[in-house]
PDB file of N, CA and C in Angstrom:
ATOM      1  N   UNK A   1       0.822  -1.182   0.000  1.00  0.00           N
ATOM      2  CA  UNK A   1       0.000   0.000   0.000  1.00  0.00           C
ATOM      3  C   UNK A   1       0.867   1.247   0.000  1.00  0.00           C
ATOM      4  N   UNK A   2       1.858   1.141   0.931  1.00  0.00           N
ATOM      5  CA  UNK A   2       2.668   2.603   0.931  1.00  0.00           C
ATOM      6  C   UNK A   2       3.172   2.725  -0.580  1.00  0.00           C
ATOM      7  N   UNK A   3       4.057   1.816  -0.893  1.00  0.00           N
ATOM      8  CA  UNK A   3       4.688   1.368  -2.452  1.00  0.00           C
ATOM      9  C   UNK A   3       3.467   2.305  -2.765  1.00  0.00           C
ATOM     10  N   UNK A   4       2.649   1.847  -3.404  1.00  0.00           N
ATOM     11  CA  UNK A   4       1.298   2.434  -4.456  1.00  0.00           C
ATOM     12  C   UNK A   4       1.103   3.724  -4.383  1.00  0.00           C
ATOM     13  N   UNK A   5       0.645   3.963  -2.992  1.00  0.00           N
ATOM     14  CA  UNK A   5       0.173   5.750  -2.562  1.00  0.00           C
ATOM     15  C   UNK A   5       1.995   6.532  -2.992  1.00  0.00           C
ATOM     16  N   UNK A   6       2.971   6.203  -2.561  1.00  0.00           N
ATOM     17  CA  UNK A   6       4.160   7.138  -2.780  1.00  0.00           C
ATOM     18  C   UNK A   6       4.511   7.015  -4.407  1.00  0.00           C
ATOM     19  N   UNK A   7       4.093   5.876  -5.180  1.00  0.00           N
ATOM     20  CA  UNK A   7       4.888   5.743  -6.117  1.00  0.00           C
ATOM     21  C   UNK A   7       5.029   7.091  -6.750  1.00  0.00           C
ATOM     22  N   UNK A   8       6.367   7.810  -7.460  1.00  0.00           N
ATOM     23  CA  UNK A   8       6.702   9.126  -8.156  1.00  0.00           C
ATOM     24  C   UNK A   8       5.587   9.513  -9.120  1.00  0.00           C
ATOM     25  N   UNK A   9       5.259   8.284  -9.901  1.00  0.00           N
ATOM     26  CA  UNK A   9       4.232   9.072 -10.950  1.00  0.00           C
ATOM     27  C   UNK A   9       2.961   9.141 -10.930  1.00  0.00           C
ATOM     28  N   UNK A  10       2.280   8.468  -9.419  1.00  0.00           N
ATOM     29  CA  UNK A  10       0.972   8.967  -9.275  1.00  0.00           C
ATOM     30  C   UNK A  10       1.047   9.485  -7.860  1.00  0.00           C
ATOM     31  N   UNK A  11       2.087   9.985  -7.333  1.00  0.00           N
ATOM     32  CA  UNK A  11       2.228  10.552  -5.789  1.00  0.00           C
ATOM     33  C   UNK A  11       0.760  11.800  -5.299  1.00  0.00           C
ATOM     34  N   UNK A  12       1.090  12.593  -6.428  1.00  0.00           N
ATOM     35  CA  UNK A  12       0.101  13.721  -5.947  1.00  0.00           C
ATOM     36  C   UNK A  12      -1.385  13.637  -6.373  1.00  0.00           C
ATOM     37  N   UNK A  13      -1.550  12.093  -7.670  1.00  0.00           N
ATOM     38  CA  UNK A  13      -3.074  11.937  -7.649  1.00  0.00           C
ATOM     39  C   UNK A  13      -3.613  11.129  -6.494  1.00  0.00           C
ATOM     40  N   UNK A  14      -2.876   9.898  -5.740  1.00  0.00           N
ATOM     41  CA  UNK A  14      -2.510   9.073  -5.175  1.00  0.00           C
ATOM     42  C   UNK A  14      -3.229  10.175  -3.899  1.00  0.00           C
ATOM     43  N   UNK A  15      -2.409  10.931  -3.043  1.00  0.00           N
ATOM     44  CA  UNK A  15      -2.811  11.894  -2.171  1.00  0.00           C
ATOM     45  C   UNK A  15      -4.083  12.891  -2.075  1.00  0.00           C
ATOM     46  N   UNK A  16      -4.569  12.634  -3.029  1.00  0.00           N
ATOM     47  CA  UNK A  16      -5.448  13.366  -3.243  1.00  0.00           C
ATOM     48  C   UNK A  16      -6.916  12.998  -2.130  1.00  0.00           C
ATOM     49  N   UNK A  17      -7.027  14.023  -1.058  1.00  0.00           N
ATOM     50  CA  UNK A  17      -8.280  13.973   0.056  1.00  0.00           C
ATOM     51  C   UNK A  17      -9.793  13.471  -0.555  1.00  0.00           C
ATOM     52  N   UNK A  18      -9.713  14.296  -2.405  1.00  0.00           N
ATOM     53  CA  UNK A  18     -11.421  14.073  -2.429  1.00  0.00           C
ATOM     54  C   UNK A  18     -11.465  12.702  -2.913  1.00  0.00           C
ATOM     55  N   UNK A  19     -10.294  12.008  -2.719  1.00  0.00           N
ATOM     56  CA  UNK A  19     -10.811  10.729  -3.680  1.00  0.00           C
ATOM     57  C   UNK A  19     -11.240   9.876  -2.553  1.00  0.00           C
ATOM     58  N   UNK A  20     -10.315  10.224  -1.273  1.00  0.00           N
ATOM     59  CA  UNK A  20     -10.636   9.211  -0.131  1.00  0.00           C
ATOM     60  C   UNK A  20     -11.620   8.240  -0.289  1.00  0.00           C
ATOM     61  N   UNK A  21     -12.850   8.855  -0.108  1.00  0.00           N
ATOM     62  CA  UNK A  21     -14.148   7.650  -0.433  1.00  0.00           C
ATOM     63  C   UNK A  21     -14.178   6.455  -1.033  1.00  0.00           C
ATOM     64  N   UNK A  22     -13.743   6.983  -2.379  1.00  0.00           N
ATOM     65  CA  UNK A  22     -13.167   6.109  -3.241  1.00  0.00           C
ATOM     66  C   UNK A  22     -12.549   4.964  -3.214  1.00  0.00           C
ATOM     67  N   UNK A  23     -11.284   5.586  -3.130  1.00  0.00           N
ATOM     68  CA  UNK A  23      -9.853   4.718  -2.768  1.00  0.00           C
ATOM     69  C   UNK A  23     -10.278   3.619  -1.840  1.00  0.00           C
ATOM     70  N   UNK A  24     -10.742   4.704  -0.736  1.00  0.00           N
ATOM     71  CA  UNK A  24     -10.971   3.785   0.817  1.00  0.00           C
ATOM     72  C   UNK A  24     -11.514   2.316   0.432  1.00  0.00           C
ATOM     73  N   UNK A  25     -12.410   2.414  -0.526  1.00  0.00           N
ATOM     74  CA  UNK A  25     -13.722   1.760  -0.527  1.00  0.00           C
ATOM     75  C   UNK A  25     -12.831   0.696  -1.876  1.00  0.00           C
ATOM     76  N   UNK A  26     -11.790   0.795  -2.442  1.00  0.00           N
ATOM     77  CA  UNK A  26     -11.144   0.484  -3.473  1.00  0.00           C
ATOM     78  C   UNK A  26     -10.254  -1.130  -2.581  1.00  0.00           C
ATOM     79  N   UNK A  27      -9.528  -0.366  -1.672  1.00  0.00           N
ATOM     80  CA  UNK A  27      -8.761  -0.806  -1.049  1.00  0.00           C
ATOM     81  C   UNK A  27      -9.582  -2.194  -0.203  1.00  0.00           C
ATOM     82  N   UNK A  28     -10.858  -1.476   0.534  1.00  0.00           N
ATOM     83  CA  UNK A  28     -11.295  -2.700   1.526  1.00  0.00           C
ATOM     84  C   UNK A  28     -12.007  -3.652   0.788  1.00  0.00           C
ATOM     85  N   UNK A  29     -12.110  -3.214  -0.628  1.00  0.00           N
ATOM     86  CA  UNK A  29     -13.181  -4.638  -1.394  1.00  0.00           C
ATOM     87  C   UNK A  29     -11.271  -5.391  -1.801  1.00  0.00           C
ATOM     88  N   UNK A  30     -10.385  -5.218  -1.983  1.00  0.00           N
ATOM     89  CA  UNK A  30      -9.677  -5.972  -2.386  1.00  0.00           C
ATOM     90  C   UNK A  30      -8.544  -6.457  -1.739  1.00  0.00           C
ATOM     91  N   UNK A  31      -8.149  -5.915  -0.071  1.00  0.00           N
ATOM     92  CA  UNK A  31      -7.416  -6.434   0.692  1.00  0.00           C
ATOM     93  C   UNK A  31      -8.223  -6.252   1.949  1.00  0.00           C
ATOM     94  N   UNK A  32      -9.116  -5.590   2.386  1.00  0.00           N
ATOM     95  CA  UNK A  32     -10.068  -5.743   3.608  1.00  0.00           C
ATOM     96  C   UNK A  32      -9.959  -4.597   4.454  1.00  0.00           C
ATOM     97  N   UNK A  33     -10.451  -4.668   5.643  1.00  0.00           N
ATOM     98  CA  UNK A  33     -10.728  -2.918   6.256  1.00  0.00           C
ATOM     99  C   UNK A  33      -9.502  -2.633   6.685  1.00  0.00           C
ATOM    100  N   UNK A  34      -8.227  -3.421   7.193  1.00  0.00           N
ATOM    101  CA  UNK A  34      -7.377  -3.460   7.659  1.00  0.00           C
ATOM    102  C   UNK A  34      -6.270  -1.794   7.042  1.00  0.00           C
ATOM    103  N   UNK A  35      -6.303  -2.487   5.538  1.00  0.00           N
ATOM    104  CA  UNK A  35      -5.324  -1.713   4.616  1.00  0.00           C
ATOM    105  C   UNK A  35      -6.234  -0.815   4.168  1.00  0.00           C
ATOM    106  N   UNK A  36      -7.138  -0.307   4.486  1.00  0.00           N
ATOM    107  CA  UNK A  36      -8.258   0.542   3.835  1.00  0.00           C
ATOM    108  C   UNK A  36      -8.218   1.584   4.984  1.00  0.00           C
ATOM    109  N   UNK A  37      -8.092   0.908   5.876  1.00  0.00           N
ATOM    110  CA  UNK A  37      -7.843   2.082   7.455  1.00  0.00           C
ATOM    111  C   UNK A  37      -6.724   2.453   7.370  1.00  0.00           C
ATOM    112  N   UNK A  38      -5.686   1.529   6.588  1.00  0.00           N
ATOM    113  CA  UNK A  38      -3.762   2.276   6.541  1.00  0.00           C
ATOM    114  C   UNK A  38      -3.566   3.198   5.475  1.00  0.00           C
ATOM    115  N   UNK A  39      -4.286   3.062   5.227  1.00  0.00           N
ATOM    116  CA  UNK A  39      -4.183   4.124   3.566  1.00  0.00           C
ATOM    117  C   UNK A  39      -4.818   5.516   4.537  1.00  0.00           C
ATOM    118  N   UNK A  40      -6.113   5.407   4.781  1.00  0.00           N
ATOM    119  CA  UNK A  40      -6.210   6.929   5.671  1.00  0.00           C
ATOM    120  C   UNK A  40      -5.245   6.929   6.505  1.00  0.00           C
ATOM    121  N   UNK A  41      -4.688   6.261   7.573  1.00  0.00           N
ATOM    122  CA  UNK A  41      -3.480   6.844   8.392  1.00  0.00           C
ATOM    123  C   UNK A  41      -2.427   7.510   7.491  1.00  0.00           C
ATOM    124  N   UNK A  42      -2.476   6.228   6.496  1.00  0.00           N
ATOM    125  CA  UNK A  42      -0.909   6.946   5.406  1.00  0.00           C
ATOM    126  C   UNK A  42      -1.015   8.658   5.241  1.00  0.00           C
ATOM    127  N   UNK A  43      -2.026   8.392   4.409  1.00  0.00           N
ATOM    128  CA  UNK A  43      -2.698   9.965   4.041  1.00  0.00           C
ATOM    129  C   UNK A  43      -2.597  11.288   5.539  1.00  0.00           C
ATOM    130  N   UNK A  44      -3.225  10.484   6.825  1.00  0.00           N
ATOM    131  CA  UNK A  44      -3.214  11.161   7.664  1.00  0.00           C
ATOM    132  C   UNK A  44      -1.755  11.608   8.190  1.00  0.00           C
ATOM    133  N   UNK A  45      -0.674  11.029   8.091  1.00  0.00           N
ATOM    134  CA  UNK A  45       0.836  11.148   8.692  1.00  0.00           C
ATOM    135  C   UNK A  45       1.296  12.289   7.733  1.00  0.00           C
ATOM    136  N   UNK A  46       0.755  11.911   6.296  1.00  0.00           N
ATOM    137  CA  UNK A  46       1.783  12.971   5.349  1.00  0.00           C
ATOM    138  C   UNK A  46       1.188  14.349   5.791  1.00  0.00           C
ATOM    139  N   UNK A  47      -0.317  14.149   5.946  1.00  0.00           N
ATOM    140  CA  UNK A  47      -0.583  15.435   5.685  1.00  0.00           C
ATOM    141  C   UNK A  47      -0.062  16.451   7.309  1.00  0.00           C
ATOM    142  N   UNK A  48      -0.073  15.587   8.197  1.00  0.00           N
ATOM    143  CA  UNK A  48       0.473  16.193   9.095  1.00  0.00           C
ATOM    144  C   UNK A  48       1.849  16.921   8.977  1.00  0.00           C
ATOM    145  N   UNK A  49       2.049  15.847   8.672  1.00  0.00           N
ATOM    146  CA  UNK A  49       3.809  15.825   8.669  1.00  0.00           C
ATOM    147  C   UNK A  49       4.230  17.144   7.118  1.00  0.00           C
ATOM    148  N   UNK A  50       3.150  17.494   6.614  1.00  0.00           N
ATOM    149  CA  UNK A  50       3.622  18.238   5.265  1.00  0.00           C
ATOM    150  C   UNK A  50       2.994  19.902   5.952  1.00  0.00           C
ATOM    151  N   UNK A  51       1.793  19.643   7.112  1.00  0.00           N
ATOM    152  CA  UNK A  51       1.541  20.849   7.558  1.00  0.00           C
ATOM    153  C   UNK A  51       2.657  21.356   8.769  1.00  0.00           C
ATOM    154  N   UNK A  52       3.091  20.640   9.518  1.00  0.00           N
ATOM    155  CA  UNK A  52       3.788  20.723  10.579  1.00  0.00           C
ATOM    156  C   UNK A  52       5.445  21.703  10.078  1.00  0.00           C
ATOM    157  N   UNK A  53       5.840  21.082   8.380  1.00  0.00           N
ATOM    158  CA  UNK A  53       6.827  21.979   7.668  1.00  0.00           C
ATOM    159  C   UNK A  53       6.333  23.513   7.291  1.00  0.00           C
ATOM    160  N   UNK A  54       5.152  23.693   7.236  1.00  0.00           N
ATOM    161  CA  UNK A  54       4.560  25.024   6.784  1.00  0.00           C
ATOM    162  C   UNK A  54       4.601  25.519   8.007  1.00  0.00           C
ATOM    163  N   UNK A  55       4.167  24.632   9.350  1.00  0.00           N
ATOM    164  CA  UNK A  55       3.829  25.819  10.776  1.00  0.00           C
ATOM    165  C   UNK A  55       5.680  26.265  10.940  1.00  0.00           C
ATOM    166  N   UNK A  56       6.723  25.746  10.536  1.00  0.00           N
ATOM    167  CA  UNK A  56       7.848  25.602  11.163  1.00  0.00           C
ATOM    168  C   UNK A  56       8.594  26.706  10.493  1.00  0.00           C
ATOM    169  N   UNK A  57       8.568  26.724   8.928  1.00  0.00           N
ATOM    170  CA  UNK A  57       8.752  27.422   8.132  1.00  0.00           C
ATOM    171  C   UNK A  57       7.600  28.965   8.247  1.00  0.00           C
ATOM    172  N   UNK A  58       6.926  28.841   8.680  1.00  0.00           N
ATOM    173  CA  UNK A  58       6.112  30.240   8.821  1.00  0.00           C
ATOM    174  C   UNK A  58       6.654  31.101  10.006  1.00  0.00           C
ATOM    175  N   UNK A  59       6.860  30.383  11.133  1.00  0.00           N
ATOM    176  CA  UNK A  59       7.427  30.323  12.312  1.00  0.00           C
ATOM    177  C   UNK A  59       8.633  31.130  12.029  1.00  0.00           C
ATOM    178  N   UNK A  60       9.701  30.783  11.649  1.00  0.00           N
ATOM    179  CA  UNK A  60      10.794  31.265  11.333  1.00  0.00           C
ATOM    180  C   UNK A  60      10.555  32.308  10.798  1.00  0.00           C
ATOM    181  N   UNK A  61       9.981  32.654   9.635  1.00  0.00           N
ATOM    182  CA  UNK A  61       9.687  33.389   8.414  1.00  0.00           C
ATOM    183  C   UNK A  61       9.182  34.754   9.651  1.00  0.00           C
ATOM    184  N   UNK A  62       8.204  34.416  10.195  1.00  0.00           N
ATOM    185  CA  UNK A  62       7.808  35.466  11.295  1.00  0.00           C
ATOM    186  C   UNK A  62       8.933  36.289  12.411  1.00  0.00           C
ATOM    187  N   UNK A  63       9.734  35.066  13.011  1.00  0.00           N
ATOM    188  CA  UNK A  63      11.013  35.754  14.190  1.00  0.00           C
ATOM    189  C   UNK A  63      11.702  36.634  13.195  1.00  0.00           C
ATOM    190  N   UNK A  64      11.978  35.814  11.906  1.00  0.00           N
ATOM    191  CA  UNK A  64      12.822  37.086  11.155  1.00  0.00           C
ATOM    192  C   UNK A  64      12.056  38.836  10.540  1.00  0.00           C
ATOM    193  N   UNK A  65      11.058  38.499  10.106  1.00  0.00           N
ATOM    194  CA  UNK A  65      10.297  39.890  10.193  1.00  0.00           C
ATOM    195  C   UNK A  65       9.992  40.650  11.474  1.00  0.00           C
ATOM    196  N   UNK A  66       9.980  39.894  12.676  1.00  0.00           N
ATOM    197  CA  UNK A  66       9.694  40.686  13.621  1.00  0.00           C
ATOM    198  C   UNK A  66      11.231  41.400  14.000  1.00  0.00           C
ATOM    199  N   UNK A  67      11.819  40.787  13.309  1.00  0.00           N
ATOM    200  CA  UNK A  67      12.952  41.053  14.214  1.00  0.00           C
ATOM    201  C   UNK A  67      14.009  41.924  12.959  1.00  0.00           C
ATOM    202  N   UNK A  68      13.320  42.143  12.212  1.00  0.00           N
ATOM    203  CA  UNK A  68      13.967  42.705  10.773  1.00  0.00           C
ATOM    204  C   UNK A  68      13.648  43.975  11.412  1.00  0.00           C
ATOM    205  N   UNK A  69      12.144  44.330  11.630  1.00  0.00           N
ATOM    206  CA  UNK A  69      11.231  45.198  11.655  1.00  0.00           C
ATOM    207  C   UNK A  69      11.776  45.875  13.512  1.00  0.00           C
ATOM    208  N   UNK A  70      12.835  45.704  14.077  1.00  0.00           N
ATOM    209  CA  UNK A  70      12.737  46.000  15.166  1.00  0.00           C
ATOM    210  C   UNK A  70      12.497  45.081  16.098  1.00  0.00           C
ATOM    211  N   UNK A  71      11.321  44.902  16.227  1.00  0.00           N
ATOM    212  CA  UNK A  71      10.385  44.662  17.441  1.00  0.00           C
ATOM    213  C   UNK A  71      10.529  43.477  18.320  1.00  0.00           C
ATOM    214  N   UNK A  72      11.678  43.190  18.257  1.00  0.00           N
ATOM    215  CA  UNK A  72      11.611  42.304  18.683  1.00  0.00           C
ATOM    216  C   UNK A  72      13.636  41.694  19.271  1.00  0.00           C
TER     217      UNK A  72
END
């Protein structure tokens, strides 16, 4: 399952939230609820893990303007 969802040339259709339903429902008719529940975790880790680089990177991006700007 990971193999499939990461592979390079369907990574970002692969990720895609609106298909969830779909997929989900793709996955448990042909390996069972098991890997149909790992595919949303999968999905759920990246997307964390891809927002958690934006809070970190914004973060920074901010101490340096505040601190460009004075105030800090």
């Amino acid at each position: 399952m990971h193999q499939w969802i990461d592979d390079p040339a369907n990574k970002n259709e692969r990720h895609d939230i609106t298909k969830i339903p779909d997929t989900f429902q793709m996955f448990k008719d042909k390996y069972g609820e098991e890997a149909a529940r790992e595919y949303v975790q999968h999905l759920s880790d990246d997307i964390k893990g891809r927002f958690n680089h934006v809070l970190e990177d914004l973060s920074k991006d901010m101490a340096s303007a505040i601190s460009y700007f004075g105030s800090k």
